[in-house]
N, C-alpha and C. Protein backbone atom coordinates (compact mmCIF):
# COMPACT_ATOMS: atom_id res chain seq x y z
N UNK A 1 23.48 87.09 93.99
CA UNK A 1 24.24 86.69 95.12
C UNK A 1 25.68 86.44 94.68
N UNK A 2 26.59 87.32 95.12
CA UNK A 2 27.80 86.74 94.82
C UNK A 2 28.76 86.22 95.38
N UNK A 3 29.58 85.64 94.72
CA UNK A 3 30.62 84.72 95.64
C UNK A 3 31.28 85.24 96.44
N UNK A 4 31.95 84.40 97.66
CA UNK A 4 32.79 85.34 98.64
C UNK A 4 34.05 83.87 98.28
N UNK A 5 34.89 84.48 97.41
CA UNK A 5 36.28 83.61 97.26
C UNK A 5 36.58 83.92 98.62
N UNK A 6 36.87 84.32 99.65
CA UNK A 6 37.63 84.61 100.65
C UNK A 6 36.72 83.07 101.36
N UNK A 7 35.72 82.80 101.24
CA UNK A 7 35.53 81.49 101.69
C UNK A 7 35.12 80.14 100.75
N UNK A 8 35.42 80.04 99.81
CA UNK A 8 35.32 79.27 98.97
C UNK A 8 36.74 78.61 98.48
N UNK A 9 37.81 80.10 98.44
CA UNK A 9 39.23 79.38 98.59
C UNK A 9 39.40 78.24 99.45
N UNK A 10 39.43 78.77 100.67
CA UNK A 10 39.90 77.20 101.68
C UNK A 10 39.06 76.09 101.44
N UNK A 11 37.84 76.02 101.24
CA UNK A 11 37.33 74.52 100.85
C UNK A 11 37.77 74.16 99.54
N UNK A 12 38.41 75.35 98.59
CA UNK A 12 38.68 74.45 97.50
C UNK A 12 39.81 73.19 97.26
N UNK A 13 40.71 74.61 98.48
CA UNK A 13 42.06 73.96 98.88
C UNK A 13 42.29 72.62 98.98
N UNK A 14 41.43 72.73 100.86
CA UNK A 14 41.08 71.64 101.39
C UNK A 14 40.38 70.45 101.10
N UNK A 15 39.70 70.55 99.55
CA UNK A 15 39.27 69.31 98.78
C UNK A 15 40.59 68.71 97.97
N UNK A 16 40.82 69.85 97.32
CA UNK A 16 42.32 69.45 96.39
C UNK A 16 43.01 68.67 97.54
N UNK A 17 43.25 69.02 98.45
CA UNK A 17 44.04 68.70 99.56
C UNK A 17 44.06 67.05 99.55
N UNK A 18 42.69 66.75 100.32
CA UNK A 18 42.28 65.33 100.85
C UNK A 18 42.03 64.60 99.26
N UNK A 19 41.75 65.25 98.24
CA UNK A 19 41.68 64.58 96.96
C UNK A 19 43.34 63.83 96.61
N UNK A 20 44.49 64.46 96.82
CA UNK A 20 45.75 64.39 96.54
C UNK A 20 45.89 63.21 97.50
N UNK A 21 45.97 63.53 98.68
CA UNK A 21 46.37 62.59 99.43
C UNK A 21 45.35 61.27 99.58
N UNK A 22 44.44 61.29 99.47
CA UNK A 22 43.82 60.41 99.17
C UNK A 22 44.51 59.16 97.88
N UNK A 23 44.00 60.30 97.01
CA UNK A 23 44.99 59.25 95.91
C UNK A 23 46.22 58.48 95.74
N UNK A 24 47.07 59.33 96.33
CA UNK A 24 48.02 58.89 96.54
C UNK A 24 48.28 57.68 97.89
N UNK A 25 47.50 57.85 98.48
CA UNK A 25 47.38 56.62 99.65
C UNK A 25 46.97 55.50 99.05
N UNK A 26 45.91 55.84 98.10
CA UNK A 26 45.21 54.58 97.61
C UNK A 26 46.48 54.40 96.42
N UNK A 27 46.71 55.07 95.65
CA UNK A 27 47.34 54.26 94.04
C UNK A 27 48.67 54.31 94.83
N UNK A 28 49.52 54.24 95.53
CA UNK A 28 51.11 53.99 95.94
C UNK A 28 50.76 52.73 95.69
N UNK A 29 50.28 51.81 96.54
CA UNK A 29 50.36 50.37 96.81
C UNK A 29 49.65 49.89 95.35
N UNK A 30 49.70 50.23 94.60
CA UNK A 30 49.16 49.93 93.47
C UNK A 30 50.39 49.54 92.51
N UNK A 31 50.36 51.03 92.23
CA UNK A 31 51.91 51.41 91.74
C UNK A 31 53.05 50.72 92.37
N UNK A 32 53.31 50.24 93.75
CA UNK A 32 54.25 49.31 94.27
C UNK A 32 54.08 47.94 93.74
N UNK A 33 52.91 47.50 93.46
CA UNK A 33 52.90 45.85 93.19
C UNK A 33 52.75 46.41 91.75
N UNK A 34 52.68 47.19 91.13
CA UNK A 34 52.78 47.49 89.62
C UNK A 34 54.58 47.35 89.18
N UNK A 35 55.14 47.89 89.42
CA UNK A 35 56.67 47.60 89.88
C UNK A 35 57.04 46.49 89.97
N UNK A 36 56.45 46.09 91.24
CA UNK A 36 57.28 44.57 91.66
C UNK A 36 56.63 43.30 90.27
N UNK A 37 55.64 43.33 89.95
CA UNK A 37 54.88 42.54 88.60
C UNK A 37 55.92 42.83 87.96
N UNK A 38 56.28 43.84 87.32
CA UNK A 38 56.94 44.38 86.16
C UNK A 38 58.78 44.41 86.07
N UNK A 39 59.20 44.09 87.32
CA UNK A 39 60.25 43.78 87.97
C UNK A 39 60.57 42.11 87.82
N UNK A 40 59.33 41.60 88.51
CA UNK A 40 59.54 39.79 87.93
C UNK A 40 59.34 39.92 86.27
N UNK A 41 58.61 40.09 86.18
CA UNK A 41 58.57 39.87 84.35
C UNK A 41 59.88 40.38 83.73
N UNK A 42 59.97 41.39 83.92
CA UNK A 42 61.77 41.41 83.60
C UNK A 42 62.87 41.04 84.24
N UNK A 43 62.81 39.64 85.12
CA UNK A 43 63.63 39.06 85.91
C UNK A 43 63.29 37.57 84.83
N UNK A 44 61.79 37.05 85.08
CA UNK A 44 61.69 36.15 84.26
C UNK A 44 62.19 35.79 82.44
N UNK A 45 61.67 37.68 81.80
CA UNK A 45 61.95 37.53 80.47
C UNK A 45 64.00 37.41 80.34
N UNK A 46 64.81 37.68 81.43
CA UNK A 46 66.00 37.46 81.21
C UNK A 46 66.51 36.22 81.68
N UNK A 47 65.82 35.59 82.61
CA UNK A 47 66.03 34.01 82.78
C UNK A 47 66.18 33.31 81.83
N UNK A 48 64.39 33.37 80.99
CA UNK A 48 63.98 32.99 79.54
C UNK A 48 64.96 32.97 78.83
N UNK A 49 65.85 33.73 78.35
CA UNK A 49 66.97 34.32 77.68
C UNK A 49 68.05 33.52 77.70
N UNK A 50 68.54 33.77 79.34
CA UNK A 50 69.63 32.75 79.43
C UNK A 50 69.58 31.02 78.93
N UNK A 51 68.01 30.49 79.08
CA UNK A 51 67.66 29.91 79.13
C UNK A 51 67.78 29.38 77.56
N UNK A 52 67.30 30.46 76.83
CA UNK A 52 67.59 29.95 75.56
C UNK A 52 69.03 30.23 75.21
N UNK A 53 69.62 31.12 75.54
CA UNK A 53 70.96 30.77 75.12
C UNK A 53 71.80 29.90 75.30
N UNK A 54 71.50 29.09 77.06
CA UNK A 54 71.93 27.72 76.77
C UNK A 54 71.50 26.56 76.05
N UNK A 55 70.51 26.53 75.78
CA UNK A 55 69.46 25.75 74.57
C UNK A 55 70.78 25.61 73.60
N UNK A 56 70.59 26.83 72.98
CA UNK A 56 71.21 26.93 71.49
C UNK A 56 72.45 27.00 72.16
N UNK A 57 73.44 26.63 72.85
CA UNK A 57 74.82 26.29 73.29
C UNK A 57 74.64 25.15 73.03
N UNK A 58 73.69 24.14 73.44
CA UNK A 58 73.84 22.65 73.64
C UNK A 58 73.80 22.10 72.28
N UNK A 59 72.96 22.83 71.26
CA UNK A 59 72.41 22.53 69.78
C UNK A 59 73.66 22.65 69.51
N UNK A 60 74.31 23.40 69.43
CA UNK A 60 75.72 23.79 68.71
C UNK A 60 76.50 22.79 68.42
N UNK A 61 76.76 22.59 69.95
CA UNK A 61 77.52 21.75 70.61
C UNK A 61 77.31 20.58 69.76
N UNK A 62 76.28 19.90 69.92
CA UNK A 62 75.40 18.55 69.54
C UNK A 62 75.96 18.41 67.90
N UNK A 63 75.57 20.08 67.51
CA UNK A 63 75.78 20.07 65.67
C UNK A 63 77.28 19.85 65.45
N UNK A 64 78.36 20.42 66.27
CA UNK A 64 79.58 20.38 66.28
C UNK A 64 80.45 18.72 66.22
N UNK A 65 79.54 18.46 67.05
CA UNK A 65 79.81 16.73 67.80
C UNK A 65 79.83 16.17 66.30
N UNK A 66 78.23 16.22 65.19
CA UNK A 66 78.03 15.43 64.27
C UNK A 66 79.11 15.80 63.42
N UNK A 67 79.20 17.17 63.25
CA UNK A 67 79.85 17.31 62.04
C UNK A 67 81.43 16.88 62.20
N UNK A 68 81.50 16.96 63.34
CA UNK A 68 82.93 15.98 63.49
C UNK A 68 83.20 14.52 62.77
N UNK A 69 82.30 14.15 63.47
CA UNK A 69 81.74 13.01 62.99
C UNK A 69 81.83 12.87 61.76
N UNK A 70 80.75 13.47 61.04
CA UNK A 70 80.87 13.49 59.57
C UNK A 70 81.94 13.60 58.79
N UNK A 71 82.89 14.40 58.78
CA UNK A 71 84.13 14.83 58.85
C UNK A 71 85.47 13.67 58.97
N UNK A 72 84.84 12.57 60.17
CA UNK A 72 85.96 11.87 60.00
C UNK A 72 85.31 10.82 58.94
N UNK A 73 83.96 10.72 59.03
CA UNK A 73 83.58 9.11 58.42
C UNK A 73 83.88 9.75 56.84
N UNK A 74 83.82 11.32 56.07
CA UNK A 74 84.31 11.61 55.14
C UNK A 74 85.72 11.18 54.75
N UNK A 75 86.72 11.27 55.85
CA UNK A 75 88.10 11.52 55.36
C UNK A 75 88.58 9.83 55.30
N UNK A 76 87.68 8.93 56.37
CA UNK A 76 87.69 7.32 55.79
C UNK A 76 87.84 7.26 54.42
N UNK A 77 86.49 7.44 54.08
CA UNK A 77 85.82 7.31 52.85
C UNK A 77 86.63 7.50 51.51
N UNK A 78 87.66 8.51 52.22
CA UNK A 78 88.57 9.03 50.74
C UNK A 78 89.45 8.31 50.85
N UNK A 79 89.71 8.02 51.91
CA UNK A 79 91.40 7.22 52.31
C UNK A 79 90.96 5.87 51.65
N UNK A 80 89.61 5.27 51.56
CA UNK A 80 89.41 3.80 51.07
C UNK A 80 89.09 3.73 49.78
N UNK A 81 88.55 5.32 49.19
CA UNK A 81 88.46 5.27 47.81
C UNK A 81 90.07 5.29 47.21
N UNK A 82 90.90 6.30 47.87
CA UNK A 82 91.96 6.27 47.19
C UNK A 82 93.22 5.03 47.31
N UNK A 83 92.49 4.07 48.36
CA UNK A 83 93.27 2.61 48.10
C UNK A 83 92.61 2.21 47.36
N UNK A 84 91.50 2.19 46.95
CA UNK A 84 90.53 1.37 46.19
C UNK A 84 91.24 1.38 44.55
N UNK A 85 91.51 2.62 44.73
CA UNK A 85 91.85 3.37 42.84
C UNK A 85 93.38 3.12 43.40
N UNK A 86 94.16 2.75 44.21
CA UNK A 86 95.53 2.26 44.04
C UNK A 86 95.41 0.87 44.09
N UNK A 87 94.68 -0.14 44.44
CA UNK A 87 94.67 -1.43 44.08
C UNK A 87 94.22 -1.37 42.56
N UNK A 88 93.66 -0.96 42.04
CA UNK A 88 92.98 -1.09 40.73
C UNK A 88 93.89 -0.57 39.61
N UNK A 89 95.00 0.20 40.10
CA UNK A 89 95.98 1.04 38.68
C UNK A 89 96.86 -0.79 39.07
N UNK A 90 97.27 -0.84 40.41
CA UNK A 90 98.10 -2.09 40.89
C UNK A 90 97.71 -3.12 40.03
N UNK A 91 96.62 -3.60 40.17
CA UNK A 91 95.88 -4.90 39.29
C UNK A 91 95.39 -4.49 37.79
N UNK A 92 95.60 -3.46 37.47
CA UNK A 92 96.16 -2.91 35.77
C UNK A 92 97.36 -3.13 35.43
N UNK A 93 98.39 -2.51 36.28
CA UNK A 93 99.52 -2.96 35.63
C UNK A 93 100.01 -4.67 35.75
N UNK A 94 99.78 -5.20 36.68
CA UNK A 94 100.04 -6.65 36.66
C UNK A 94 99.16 -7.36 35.13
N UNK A 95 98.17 -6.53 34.85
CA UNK A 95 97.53 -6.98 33.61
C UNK A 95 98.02 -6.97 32.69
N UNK A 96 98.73 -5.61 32.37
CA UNK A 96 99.72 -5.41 31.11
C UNK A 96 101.02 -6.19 31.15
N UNK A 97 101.27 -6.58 32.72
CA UNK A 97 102.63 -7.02 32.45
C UNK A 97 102.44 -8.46 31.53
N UNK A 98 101.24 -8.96 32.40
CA UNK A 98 100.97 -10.75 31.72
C UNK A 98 100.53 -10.78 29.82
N UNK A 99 100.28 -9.29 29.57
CA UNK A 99 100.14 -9.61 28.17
C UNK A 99 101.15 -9.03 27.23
N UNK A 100 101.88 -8.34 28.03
CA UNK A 100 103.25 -8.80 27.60
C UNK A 100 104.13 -9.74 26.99
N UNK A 101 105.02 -9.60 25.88
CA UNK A 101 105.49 -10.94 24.97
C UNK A 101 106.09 -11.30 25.96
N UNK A 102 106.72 -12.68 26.20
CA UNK A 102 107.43 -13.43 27.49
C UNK A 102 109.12 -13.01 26.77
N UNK A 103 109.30 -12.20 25.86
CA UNK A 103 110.69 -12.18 25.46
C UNK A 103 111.19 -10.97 26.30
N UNK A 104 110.77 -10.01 26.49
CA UNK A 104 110.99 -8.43 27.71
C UNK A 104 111.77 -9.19 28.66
């Protein structure tokens, strides 16, 4: 018995046919909220982002603040060492002067 393509074409068609559109009726709305998911997540992962980049703005900031800080309580520190070591040459030489002969 052999085939008659002359009628086997159109039902093949007409399956391909309703197979296509079928699918496509069903997976669009799929594929649309597949998108829109994938659309927030890359709305969220750049929030995230900003989010940490102001983070680490504020750290900066914060680290900037101390080291200021640090910076001045350093430049005290030298200013009182280096009176410290000018009272002390000061109260050296008043030492030498007193053992000094009283005839100078």
């Amino acid at each position: 018995m052999p085939i008659d393509w002359d009628a086997v074409a159109p039902m093949i068609v007409g399956v391909v046919f309703f197979i296509t559109v079928g699918g496509v009726l069903i997976l669009r709305p799929i594929a649309r909220k597949a998108g829109d998911l994938m659309e927030a997540l890359a709305r969220d992962k750049q929030d995230g982002l900003q989010n940490d980049v102001g983070q680490l703005r504020d750290i900066l900031e914060t680290m900037n603040a101390r080291l200021t800080l640090m910076e001045e309580r350093l430049d005290f520190t030298e200013r009182l060492v280096a009176g410290q070591k000018r009272t002390d040459a000061l109260m050296a030489g008043e030492t030498k002067k007193e053992q000094l002969p009283s005839g100078s």
